[in-house]
N, C-alpha and C. Protein backbone atom coordinates (compact mmCIF):
# COMPACT_ATOMS: atom_id res chain seq x y z
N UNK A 1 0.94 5.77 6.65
CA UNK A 1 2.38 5.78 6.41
C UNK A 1 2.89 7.22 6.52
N UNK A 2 3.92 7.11 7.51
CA UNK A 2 4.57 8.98 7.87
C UNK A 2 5.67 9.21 6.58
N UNK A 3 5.36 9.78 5.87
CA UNK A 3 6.89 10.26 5.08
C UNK A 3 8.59 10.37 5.53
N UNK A 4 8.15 10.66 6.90
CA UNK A 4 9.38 11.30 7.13
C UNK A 4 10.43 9.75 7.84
N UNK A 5 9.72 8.27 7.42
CA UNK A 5 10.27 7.39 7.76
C UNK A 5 11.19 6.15 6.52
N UNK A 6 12.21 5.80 7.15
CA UNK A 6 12.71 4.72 6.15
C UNK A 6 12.02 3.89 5.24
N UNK A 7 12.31 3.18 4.53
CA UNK A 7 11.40 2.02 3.95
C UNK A 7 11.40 1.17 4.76
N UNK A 8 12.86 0.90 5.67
CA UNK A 8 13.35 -0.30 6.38
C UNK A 8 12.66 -0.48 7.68
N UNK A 9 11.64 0.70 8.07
CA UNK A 9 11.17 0.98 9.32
C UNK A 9 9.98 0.19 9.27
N UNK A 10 9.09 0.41 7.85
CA UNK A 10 8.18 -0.73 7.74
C UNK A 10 8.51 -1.73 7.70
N UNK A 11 9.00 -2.44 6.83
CA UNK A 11 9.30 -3.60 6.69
C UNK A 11 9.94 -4.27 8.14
N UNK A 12 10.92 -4.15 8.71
CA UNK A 12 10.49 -4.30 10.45
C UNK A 12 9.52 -4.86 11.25
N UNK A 13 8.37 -3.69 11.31
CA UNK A 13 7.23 -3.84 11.46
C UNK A 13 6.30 -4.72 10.93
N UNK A 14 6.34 -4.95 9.64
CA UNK A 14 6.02 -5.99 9.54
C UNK A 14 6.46 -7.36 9.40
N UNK A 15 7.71 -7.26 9.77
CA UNK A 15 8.35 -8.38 10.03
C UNK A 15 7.70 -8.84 11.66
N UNK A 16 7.59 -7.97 12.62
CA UNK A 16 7.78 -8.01 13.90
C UNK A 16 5.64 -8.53 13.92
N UNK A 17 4.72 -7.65 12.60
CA UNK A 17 3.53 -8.50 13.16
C UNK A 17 3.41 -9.55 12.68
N UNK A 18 4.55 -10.34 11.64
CA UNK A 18 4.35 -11.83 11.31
C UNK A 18 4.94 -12.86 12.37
N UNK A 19 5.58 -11.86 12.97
CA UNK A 19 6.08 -13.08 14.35
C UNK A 19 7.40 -13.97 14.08
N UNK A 20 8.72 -12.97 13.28
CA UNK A 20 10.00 -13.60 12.56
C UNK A 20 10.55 -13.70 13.81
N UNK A 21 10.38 -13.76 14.71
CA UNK A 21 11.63 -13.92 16.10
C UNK A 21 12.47 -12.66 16.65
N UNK A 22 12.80 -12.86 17.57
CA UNK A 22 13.49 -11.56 18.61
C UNK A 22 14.54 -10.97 17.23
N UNK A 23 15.41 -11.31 16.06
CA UNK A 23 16.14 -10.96 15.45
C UNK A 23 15.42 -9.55 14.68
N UNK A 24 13.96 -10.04 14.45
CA UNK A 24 13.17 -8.76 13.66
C UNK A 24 13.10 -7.37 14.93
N UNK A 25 12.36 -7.60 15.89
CA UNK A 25 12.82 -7.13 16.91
C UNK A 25 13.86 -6.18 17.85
N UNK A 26 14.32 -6.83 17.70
CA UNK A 26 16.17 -6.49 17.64
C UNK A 26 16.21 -4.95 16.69
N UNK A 27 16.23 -5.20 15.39
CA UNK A 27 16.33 -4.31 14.41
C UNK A 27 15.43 -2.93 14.72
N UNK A 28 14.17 -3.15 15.15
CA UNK A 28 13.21 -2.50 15.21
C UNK A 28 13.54 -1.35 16.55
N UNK A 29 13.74 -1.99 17.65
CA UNK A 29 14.10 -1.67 18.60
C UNK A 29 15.42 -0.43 18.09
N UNK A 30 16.33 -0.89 17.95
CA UNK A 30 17.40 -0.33 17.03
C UNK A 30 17.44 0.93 16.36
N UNK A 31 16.13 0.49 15.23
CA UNK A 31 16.13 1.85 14.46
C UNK A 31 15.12 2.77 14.97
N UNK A 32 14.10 2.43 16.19
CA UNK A 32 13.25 3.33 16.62
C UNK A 32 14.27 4.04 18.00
N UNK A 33 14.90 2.92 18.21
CA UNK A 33 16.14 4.14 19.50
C UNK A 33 16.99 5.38 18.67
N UNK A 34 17.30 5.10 17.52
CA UNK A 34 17.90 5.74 16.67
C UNK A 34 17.27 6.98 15.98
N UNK A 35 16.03 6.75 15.94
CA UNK A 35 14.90 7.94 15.53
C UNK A 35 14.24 8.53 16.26
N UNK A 36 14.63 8.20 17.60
CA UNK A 36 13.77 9.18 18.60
C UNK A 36 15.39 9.53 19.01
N UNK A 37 17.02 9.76 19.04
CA UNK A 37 17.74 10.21 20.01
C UNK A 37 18.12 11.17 18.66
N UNK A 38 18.15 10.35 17.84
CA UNK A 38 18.77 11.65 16.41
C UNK A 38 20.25 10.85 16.29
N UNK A 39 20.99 11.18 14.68
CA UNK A 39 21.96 10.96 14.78
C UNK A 39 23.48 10.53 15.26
N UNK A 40 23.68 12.10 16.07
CA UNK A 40 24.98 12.22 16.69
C UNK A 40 24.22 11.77 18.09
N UNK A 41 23.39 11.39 18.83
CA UNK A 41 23.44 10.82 20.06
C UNK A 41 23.80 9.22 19.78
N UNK A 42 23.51 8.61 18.49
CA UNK A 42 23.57 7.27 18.05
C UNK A 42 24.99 7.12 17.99
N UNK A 43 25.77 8.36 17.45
CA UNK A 43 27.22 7.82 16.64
C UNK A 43 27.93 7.74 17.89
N UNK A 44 27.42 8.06 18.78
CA UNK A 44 28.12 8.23 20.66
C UNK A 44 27.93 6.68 21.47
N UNK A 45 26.65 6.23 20.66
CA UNK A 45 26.65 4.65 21.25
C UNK A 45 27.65 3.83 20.74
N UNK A 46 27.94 3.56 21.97
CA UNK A 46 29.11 2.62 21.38
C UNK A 46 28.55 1.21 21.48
N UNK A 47 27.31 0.44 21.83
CA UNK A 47 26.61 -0.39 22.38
C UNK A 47 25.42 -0.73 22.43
N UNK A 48 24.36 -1.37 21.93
CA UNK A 48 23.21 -1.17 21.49
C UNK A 48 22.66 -2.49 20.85
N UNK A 49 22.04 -3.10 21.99
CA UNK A 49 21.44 -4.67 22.30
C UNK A 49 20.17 -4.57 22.62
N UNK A 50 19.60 -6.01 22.18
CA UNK A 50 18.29 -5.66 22.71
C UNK A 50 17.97 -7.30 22.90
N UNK A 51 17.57 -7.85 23.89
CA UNK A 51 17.42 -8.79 24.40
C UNK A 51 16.58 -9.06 25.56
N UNK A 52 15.33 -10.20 25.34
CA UNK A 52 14.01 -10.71 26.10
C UNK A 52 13.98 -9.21 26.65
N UNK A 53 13.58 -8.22 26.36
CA UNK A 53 12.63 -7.11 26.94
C UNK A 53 13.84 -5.98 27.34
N UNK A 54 15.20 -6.43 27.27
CA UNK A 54 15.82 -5.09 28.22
C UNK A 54 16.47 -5.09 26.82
N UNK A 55 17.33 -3.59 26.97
CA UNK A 55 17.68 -2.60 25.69
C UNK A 55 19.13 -2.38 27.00
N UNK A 56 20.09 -2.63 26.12
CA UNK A 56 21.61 -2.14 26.33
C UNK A 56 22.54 -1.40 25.95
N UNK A 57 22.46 -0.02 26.99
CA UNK A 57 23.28 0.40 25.71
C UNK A 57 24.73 1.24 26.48
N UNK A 58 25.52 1.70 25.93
CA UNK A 58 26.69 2.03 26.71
C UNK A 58 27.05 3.16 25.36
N UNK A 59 27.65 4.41 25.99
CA UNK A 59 27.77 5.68 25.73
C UNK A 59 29.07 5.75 25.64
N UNK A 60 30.13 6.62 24.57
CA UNK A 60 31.20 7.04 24.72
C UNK A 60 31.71 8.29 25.79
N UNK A 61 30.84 9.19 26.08
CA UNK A 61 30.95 10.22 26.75
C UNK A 61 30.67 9.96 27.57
N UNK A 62 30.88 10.30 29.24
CA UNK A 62 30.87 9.86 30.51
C UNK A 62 29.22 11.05 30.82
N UNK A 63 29.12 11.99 30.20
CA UNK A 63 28.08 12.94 30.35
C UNK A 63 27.03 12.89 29.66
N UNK A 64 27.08 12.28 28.82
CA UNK A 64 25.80 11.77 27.49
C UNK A 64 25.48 10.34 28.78
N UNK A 65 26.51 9.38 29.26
CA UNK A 65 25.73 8.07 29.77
C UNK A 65 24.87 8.72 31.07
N UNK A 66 25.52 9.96 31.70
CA UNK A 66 24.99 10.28 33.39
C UNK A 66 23.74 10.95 32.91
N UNK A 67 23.05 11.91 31.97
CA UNK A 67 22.34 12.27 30.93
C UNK A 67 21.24 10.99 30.68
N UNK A 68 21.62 9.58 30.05
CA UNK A 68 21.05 8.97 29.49
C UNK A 68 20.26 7.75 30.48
N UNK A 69 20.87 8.03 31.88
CA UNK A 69 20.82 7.46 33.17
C UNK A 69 19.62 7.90 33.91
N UNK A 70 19.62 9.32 33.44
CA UNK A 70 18.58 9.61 34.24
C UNK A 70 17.18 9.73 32.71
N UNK A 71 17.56 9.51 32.01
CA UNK A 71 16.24 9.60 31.42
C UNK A 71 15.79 8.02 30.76
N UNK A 72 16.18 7.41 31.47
CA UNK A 72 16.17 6.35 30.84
C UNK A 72 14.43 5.68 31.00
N UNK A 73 13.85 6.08 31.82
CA UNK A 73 12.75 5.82 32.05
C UNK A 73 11.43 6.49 31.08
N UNK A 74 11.90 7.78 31.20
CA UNK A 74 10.76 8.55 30.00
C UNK A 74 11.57 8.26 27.96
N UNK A 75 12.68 7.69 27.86
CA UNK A 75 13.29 7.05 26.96
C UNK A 75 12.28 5.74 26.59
N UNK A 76 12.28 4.38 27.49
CA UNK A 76 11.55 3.54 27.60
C UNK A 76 9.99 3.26 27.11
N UNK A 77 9.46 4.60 27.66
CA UNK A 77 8.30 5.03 27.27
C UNK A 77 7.89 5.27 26.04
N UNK A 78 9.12 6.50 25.73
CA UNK A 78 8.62 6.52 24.55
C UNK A 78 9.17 5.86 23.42
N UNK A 79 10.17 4.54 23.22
CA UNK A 79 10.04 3.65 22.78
C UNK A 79 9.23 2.63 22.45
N UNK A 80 8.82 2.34 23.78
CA UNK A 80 7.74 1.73 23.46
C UNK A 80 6.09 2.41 22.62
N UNK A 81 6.31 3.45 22.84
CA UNK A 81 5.11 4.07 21.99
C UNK A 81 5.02 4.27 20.84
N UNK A 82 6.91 4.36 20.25
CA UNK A 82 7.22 4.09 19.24
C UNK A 82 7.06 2.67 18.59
N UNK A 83 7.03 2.32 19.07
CA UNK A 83 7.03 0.28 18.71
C UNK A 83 5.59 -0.31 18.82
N UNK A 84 4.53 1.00 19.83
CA UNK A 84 3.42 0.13 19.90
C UNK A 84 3.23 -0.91 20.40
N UNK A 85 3.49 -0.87 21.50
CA UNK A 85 3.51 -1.87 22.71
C UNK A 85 4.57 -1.93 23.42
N UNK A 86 4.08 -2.97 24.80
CA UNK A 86 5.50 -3.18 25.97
C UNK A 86 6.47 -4.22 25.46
N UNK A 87 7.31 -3.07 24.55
CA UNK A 87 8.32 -3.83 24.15
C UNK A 87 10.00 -3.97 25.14
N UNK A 88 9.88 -2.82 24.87
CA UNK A 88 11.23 -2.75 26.19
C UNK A 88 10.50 -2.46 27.35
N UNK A 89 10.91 -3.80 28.26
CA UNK A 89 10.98 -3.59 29.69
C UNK A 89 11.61 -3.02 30.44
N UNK A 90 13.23 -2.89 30.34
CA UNK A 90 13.89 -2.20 31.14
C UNK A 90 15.17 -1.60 30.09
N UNK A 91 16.05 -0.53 30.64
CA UNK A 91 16.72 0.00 29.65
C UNK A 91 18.09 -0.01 30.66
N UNK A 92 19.02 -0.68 30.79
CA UNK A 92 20.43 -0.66 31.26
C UNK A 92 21.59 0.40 30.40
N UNK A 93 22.07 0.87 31.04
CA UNK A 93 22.85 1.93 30.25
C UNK A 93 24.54 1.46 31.46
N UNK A 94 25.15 1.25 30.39
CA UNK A 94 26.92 0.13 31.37
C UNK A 94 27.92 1.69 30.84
């Protein structure tokens, strides 16, 4: 257990290895996009879905989305490394 994480981050997790459905998921996805971009890149999402494998998200700033466009691939990655497995398949940014 890392200190420097929520309570809500476990519990997630173990929601997600009892097998509660895409809704646990969902959350998880969520708060690990949120802990790897930091704060103020979150309060800029205006959009932030997560559905059968792809992650949606849409940006207030036209330079944070062209930014978030191109990293969306090493993002992915390390989401998923965060989550511990191929969880997000693809990452759409609208």
């Amino acid at each position: 257990m890392q200190p420097d994480r929520p309570l809500d981050y476990y519990i997630d997790r173990l929601f997600r290895q009892l097998d509660h459905g895409e809704f646990a998921t969902e959350m998880e996805v969520q708060r690990s996009y949120r802990y790897l971009v930091g704060d103020l890149i979150y309060k800029l999402t205006t959009l932030c879905t997560f559905r059968n494998g792809t992650l949606r998200l849409r940006y207030a700033a036209a330079a944070l989305r062209f930014e978030m466009v191109s990293r969306r691939e090493s993002m992915r990655q390390r989401l998923n490394k965060e989550l511990g497995g191929e969880v997000v398949k693809k990452i759409v940014v609208l």
